[in-house]
PDB file of N, CA and C in Angstrom:
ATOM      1  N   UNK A   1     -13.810   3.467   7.454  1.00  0.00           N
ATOM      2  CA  UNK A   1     -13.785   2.229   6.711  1.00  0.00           C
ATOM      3  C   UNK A   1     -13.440   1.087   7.664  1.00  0.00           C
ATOM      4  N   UNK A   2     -14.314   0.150   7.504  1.00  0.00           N
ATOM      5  CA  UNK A   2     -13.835  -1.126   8.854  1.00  0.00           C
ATOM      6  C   UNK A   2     -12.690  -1.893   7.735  1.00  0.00           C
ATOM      7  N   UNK A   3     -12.066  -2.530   8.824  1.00  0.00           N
ATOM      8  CA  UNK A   3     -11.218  -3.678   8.250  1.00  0.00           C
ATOM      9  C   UNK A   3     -11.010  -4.363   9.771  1.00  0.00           C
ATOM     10  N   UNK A   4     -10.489  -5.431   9.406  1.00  0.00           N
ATOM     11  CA  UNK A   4     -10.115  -6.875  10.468  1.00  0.00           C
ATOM     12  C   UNK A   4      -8.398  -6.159  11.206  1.00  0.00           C
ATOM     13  N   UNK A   5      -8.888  -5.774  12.615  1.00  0.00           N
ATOM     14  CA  UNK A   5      -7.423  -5.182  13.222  1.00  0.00           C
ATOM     15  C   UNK A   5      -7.349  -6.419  14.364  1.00  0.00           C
ATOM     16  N   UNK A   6      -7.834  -7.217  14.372  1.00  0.00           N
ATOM     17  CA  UNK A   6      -7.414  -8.578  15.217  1.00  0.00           C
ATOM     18  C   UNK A   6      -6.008  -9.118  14.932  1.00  0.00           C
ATOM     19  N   UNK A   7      -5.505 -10.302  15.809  1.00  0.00           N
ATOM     20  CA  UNK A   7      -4.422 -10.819  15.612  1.00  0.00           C
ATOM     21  C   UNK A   7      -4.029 -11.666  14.316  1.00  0.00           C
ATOM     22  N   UNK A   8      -3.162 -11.136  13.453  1.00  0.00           N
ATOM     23  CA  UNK A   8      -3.158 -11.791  12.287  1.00  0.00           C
ATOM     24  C   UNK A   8      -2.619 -13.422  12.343  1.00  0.00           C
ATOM     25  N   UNK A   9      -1.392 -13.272  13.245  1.00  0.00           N
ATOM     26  CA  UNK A   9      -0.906 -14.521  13.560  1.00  0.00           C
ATOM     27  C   UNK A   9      -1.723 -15.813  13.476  1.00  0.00           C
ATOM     28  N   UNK A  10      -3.181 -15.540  14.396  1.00  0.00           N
ATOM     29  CA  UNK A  10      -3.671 -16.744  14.882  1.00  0.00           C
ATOM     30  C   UNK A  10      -4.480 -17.196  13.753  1.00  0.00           C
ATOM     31  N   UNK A  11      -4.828 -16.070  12.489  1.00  0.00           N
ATOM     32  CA  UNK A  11      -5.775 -16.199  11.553  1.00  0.00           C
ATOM     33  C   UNK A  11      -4.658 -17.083  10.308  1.00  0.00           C
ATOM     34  N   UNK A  12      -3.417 -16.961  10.391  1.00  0.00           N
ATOM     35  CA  UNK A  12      -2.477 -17.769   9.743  1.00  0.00           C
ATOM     36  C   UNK A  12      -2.500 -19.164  10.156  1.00  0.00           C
ATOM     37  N   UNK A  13      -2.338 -19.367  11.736  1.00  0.00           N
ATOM     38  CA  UNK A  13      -2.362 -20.843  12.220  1.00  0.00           C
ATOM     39  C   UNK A  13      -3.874 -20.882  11.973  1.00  0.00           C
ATOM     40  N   UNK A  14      -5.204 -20.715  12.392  1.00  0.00           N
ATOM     41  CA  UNK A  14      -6.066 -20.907  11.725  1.00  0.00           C
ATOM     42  C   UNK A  14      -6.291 -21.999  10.514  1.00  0.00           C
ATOM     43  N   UNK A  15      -5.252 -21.538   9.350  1.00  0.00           N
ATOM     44  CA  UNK A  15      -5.211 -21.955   7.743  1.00  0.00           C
ATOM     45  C   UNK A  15      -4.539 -22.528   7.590  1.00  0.00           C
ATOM     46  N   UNK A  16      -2.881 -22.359   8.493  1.00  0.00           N
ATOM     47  CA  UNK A  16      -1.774 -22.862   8.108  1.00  0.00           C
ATOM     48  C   UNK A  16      -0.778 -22.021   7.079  1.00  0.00           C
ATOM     49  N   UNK A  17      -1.482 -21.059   6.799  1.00  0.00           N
ATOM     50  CA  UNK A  17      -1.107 -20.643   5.852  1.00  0.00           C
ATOM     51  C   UNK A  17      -0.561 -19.253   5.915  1.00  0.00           C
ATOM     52  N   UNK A  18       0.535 -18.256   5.356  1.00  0.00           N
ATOM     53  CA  UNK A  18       0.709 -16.684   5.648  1.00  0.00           C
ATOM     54  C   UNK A  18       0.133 -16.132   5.020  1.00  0.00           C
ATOM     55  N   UNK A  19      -1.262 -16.140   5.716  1.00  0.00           N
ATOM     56  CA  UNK A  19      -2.309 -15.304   5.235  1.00  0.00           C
ATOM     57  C   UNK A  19      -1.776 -13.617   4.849  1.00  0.00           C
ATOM     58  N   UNK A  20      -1.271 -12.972   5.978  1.00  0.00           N
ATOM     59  CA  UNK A  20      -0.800 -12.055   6.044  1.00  0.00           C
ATOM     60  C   UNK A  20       0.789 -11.440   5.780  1.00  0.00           C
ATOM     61  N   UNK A  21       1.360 -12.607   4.706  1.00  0.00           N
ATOM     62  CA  UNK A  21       2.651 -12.710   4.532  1.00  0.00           C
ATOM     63  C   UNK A  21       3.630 -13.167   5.519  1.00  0.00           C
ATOM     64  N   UNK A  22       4.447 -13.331   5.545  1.00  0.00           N
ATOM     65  CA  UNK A  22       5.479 -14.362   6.537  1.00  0.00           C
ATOM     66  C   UNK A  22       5.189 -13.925   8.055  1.00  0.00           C
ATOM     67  N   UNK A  23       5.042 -14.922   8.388  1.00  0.00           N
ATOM     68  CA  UNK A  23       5.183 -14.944   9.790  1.00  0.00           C
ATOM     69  C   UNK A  23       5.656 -16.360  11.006  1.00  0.00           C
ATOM     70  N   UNK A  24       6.334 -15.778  11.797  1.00  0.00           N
ATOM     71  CA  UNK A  24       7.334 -16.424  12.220  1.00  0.00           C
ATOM     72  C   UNK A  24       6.688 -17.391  13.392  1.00  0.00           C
ATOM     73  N   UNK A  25       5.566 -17.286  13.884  1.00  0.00           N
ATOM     74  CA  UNK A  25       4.366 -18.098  14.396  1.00  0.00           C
ATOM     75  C   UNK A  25       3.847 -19.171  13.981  1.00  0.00           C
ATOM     76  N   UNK A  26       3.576 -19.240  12.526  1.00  0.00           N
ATOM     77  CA  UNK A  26       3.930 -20.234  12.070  1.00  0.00           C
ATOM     78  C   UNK A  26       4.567 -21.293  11.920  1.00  0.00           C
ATOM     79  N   UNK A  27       6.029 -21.085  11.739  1.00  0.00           N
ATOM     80  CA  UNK A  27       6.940 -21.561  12.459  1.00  0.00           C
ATOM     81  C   UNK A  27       7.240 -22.430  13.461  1.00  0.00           C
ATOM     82  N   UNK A  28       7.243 -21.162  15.311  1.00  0.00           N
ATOM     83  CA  UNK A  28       7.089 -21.963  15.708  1.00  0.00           C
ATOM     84  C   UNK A  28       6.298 -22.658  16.428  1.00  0.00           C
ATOM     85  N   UNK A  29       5.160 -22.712  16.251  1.00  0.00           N
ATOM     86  CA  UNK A  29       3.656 -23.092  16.606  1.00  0.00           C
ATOM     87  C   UNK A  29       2.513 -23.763  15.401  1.00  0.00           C
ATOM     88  N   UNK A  30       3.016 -24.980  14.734  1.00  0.00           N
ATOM     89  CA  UNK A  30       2.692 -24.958  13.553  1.00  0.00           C
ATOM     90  C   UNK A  30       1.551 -26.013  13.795  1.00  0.00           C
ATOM     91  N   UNK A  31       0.380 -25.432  14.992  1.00  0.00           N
ATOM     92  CA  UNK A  31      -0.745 -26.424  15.208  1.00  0.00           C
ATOM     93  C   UNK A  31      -2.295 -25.019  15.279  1.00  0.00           C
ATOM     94  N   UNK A  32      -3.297 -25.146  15.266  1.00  0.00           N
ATOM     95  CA  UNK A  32      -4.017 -24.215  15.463  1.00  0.00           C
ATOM     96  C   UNK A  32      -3.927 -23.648  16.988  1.00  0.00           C
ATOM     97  N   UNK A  33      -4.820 -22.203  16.721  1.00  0.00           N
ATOM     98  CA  UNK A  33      -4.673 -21.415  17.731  1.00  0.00           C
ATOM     99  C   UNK A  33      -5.517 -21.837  18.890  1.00  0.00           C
ATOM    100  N   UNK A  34      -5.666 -21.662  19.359  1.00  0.00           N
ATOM    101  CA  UNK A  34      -7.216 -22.141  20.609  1.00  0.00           C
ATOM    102  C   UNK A  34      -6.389 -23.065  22.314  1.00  0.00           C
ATOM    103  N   UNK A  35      -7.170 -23.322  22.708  1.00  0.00           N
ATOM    104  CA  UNK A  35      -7.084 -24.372  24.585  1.00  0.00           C
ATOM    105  C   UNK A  35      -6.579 -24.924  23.704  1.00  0.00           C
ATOM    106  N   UNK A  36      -7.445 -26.008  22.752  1.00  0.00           N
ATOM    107  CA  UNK A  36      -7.078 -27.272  22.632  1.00  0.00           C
ATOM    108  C   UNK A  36      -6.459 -27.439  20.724  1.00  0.00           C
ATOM    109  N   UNK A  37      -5.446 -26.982  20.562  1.00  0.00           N
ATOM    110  CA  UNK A  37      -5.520 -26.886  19.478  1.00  0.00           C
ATOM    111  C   UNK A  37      -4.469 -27.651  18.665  1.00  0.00           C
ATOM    112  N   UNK A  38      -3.397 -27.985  19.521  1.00  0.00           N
ATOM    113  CA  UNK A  38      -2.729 -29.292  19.658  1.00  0.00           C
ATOM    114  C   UNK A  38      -3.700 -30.578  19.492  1.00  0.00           C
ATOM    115  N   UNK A  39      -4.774 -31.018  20.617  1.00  0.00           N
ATOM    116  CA  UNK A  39      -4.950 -31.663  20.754  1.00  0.00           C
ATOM    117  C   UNK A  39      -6.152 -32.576  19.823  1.00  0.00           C
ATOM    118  N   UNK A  40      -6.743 -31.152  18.938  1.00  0.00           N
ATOM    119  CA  UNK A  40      -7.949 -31.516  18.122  1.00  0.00           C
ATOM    120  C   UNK A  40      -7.749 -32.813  16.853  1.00  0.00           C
ATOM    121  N   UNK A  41      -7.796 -33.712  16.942  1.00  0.00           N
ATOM    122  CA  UNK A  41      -7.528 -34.377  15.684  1.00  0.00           C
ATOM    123  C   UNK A  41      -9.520 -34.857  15.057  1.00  0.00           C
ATOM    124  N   UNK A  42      -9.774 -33.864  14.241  1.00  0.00           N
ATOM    125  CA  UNK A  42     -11.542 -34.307  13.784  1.00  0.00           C
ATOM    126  C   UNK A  42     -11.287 -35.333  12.537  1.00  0.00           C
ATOM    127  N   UNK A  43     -11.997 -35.467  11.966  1.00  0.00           N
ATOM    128  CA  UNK A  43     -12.356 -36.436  10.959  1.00  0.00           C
ATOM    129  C   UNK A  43     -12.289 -35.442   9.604  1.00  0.00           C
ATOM    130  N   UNK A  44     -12.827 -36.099   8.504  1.00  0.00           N
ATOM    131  CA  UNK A  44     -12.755 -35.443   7.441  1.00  0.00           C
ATOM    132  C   UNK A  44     -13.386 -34.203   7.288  1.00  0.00           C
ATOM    133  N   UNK A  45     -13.359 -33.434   6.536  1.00  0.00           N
ATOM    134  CA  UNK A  45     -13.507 -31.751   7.061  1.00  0.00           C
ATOM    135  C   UNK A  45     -14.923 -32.295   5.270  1.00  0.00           C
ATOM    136  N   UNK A  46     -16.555 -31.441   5.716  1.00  0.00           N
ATOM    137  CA  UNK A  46     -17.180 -31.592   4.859  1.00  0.00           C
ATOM    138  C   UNK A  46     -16.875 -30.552   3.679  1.00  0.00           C
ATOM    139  N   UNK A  47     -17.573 -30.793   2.260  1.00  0.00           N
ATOM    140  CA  UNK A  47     -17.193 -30.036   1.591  1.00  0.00           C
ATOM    141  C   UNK A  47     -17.514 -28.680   1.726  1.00  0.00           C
ATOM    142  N   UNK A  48     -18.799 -28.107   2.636  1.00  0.00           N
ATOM    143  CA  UNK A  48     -18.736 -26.600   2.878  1.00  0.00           C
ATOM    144  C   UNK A  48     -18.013 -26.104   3.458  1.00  0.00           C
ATOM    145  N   UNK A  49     -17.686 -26.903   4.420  1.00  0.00           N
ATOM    146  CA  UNK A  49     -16.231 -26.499   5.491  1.00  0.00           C
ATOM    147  C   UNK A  49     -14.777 -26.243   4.860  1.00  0.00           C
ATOM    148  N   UNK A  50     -14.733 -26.999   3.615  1.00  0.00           N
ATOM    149  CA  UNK A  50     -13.668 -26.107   2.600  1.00  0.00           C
ATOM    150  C   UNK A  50     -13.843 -25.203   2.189  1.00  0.00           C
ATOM    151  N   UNK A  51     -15.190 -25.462   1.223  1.00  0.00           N
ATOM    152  CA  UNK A  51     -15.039 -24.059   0.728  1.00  0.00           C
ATOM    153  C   UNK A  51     -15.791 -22.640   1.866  1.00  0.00           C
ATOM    154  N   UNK A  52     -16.157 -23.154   2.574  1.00  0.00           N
ATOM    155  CA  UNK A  52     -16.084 -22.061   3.599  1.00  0.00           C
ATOM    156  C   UNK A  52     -14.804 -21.246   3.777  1.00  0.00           C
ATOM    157  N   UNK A  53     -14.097 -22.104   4.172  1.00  0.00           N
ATOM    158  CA  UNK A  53     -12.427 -21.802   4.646  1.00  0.00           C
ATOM    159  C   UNK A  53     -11.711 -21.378   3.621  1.00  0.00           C
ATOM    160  N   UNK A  54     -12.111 -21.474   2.182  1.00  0.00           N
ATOM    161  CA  UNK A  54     -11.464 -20.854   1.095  1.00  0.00           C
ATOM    162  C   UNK A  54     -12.182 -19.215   0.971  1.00  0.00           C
ATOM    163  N   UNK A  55     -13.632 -19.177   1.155  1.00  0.00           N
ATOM    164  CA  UNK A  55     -13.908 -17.999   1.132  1.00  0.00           C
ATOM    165  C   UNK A  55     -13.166 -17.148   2.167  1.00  0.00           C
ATOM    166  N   UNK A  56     -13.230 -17.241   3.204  1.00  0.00           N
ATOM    167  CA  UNK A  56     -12.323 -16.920   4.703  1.00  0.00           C
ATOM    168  C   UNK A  56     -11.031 -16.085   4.312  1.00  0.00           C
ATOM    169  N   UNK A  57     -10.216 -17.492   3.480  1.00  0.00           N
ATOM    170  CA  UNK A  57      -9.057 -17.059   3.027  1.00  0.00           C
ATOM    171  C   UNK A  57      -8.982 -15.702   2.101  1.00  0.00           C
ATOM    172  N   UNK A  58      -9.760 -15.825   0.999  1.00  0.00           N
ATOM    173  CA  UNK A  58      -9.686 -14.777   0.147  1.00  0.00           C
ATOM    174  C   UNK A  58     -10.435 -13.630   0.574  1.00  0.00           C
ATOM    175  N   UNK A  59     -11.067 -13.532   1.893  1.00  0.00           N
ATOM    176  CA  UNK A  59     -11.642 -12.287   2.653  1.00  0.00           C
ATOM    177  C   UNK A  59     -10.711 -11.429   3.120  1.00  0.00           C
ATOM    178  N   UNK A  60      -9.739 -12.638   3.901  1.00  0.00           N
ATOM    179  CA  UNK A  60      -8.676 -11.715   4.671  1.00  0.00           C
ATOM    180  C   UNK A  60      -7.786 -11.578   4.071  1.00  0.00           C
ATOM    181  N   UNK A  61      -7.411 -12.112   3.115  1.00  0.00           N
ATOM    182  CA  UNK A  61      -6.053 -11.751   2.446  1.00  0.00           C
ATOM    183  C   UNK A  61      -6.267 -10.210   1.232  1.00  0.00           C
ATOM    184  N   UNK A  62      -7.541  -9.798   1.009  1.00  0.00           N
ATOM    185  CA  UNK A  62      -8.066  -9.159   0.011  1.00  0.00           C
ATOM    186  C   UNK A  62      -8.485  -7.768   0.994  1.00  0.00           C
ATOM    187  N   UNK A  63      -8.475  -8.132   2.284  1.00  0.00           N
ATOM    188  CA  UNK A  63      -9.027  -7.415   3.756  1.00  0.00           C
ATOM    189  C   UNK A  63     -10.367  -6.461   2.901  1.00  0.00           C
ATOM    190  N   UNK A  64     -10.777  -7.793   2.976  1.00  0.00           N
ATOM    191  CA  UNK A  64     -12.623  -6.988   2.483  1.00  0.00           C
ATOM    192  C   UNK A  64     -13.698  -7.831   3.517  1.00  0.00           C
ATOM    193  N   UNK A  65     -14.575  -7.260   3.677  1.00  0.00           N
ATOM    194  CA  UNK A  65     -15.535  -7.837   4.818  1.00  0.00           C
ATOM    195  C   UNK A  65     -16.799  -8.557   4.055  1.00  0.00           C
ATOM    196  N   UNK A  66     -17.509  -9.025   4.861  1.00  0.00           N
ATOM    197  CA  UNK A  66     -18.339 -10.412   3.909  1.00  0.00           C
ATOM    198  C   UNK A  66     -19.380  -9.304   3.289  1.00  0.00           C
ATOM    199  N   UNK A  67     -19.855  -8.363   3.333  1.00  0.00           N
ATOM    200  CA  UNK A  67     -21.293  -7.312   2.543  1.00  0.00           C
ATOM    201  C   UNK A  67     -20.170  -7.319   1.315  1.00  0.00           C
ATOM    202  N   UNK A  68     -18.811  -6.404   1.053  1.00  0.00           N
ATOM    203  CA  UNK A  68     -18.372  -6.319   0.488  1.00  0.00           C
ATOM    204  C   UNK A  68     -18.081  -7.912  -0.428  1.00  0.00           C
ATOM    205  N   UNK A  69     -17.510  -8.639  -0.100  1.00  0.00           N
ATOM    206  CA  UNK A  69     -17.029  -9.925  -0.686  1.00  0.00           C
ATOM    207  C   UNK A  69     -18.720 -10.231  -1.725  1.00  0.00           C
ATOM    208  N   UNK A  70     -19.506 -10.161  -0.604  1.00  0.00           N
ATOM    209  CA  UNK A  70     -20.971 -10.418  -1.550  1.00  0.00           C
ATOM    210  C   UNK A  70     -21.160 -10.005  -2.553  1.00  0.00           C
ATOM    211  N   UNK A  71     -21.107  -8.314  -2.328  1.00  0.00           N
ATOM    212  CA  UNK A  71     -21.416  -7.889  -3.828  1.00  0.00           C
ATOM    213  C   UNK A  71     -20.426  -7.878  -4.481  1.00  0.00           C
ATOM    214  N   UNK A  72     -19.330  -7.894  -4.454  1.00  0.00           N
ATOM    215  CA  UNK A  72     -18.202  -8.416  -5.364  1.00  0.00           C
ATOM    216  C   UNK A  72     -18.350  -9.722  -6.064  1.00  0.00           C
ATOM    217  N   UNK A  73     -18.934 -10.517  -5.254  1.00  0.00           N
ATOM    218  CA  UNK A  73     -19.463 -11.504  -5.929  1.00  0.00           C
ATOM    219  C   UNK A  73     -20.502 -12.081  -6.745  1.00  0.00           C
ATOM    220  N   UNK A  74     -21.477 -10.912  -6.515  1.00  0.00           N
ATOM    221  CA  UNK A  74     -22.424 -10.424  -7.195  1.00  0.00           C
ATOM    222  C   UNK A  74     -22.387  -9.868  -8.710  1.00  0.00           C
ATOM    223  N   UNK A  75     -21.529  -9.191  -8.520  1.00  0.00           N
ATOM    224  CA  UNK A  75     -20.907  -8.278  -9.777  1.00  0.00           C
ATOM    225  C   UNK A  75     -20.451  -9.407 -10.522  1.00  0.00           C
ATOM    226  N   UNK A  76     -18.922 -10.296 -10.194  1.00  0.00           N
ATOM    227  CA  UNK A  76     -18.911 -11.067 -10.986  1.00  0.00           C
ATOM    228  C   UNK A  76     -19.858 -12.289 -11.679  1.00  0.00           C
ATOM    229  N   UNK A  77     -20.546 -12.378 -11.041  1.00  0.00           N
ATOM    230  CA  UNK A  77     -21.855 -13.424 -11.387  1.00  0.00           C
ATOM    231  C   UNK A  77     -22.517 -13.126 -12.560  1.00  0.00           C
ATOM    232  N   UNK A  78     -22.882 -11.512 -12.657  1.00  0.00           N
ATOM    233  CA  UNK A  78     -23.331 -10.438 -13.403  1.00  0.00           C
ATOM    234  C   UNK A  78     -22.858 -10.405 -15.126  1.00  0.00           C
ATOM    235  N   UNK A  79     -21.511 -10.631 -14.507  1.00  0.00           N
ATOM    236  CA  UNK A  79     -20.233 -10.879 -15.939  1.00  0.00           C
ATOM    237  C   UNK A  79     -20.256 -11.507 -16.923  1.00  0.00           C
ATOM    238  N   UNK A  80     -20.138 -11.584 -17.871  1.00  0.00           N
ATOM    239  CA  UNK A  80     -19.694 -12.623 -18.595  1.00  0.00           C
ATOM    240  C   UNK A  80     -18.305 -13.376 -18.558  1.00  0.00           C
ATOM    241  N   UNK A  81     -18.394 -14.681 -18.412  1.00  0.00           N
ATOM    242  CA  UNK A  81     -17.391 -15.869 -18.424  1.00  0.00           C
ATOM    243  C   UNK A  81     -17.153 -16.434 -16.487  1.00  0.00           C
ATOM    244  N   UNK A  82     -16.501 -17.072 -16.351  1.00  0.00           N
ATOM    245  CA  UNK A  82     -16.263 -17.861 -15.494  1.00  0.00           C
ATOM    246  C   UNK A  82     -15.907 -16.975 -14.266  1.00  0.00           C
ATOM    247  N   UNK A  83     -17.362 -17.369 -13.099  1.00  0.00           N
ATOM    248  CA  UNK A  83     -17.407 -15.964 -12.288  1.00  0.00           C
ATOM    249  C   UNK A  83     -16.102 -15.983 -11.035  1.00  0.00           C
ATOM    250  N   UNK A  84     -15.837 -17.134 -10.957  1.00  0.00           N
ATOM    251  CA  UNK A  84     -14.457 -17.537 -10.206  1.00  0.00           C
ATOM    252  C   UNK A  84     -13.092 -16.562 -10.624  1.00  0.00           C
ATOM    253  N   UNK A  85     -12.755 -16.277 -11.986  1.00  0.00           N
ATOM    254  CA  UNK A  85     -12.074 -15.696 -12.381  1.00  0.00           C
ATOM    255  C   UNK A  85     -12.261 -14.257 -11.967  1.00  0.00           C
ATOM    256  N   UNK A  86     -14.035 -13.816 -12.700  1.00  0.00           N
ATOM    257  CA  UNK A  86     -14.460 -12.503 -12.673  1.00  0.00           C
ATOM    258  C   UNK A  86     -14.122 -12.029 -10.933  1.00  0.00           C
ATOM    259  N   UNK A  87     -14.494 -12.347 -10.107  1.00  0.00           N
ATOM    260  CA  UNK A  87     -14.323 -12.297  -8.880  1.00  0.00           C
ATOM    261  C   UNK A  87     -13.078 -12.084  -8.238  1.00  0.00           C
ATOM    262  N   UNK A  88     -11.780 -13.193  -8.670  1.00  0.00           N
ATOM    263  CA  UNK A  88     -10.036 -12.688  -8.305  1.00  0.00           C
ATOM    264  C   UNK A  88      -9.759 -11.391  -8.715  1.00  0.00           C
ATOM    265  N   UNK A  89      -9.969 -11.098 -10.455  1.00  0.00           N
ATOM    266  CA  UNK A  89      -9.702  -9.809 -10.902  1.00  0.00           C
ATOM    267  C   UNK A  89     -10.577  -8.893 -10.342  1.00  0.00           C
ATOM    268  N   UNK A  90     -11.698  -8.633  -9.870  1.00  0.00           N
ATOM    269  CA  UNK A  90     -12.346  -7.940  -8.841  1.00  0.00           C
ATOM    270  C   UNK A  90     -11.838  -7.387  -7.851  1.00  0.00           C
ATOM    271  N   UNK A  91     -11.255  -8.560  -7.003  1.00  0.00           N
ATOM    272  CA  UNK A  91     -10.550  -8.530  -5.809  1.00  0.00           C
ATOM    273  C   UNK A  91      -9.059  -7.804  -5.972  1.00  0.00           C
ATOM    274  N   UNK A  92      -8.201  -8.346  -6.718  1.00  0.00           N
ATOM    275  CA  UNK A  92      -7.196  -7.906  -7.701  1.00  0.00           C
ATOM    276  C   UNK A  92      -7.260  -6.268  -7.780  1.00  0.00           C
ATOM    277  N   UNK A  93      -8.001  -5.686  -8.856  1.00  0.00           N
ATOM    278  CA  UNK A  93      -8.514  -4.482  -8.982  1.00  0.00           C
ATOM    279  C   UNK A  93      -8.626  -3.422  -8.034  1.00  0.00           C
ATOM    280  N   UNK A  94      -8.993  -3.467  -6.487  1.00  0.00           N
ATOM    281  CA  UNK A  94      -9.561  -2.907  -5.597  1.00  0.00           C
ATOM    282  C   UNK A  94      -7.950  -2.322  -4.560  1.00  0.00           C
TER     283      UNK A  94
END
């Protein structure tokens, strides 16, 4: 079974967020990971680039890989009622 065995840390600064439950990197490094990651200041982030980064989030925190996330998302689509929901309890479930 694959899953994501990379550094969780950097996938937290990444988001900002404890993706992977507390971590102390966060803390004290509370800028992204990369050369320049201090130094990046971009402009407004477009709207796919959120919800990109929201799918991201609920990949790794759910540690399911994007074939999987698809048809999970598939399934809920499939559902009846609001496939956003159908999809957490999916994820939830597993």
């Amino acid at each position: 079974m694959a899953r994501y065995t990379g550094p969780k840390s950097k996938i937290a600064r990444k988001f900002k967020e404890p993706i992977f439950g507390p971590d102390k990197a966060l803390e004290k490094k509370n800028y992204p990971p990369g050369q320049h990651g201090n130094a990046r200041r971009r402009g407004k982030k477009s709207e796919y680039a959120v919800q990109l980064a929201e799918k991201q989030k609920a990949k790794y925190t759910y540690g399911v890989l994007e074939k999987q996330f698809a048809n999970l998302f598939d399934k809920a689509a499939r559902k009846k009622g609001i496939t956003g929901e159908n999809l957490l309890k999916f994820l939830e479930s597993r």
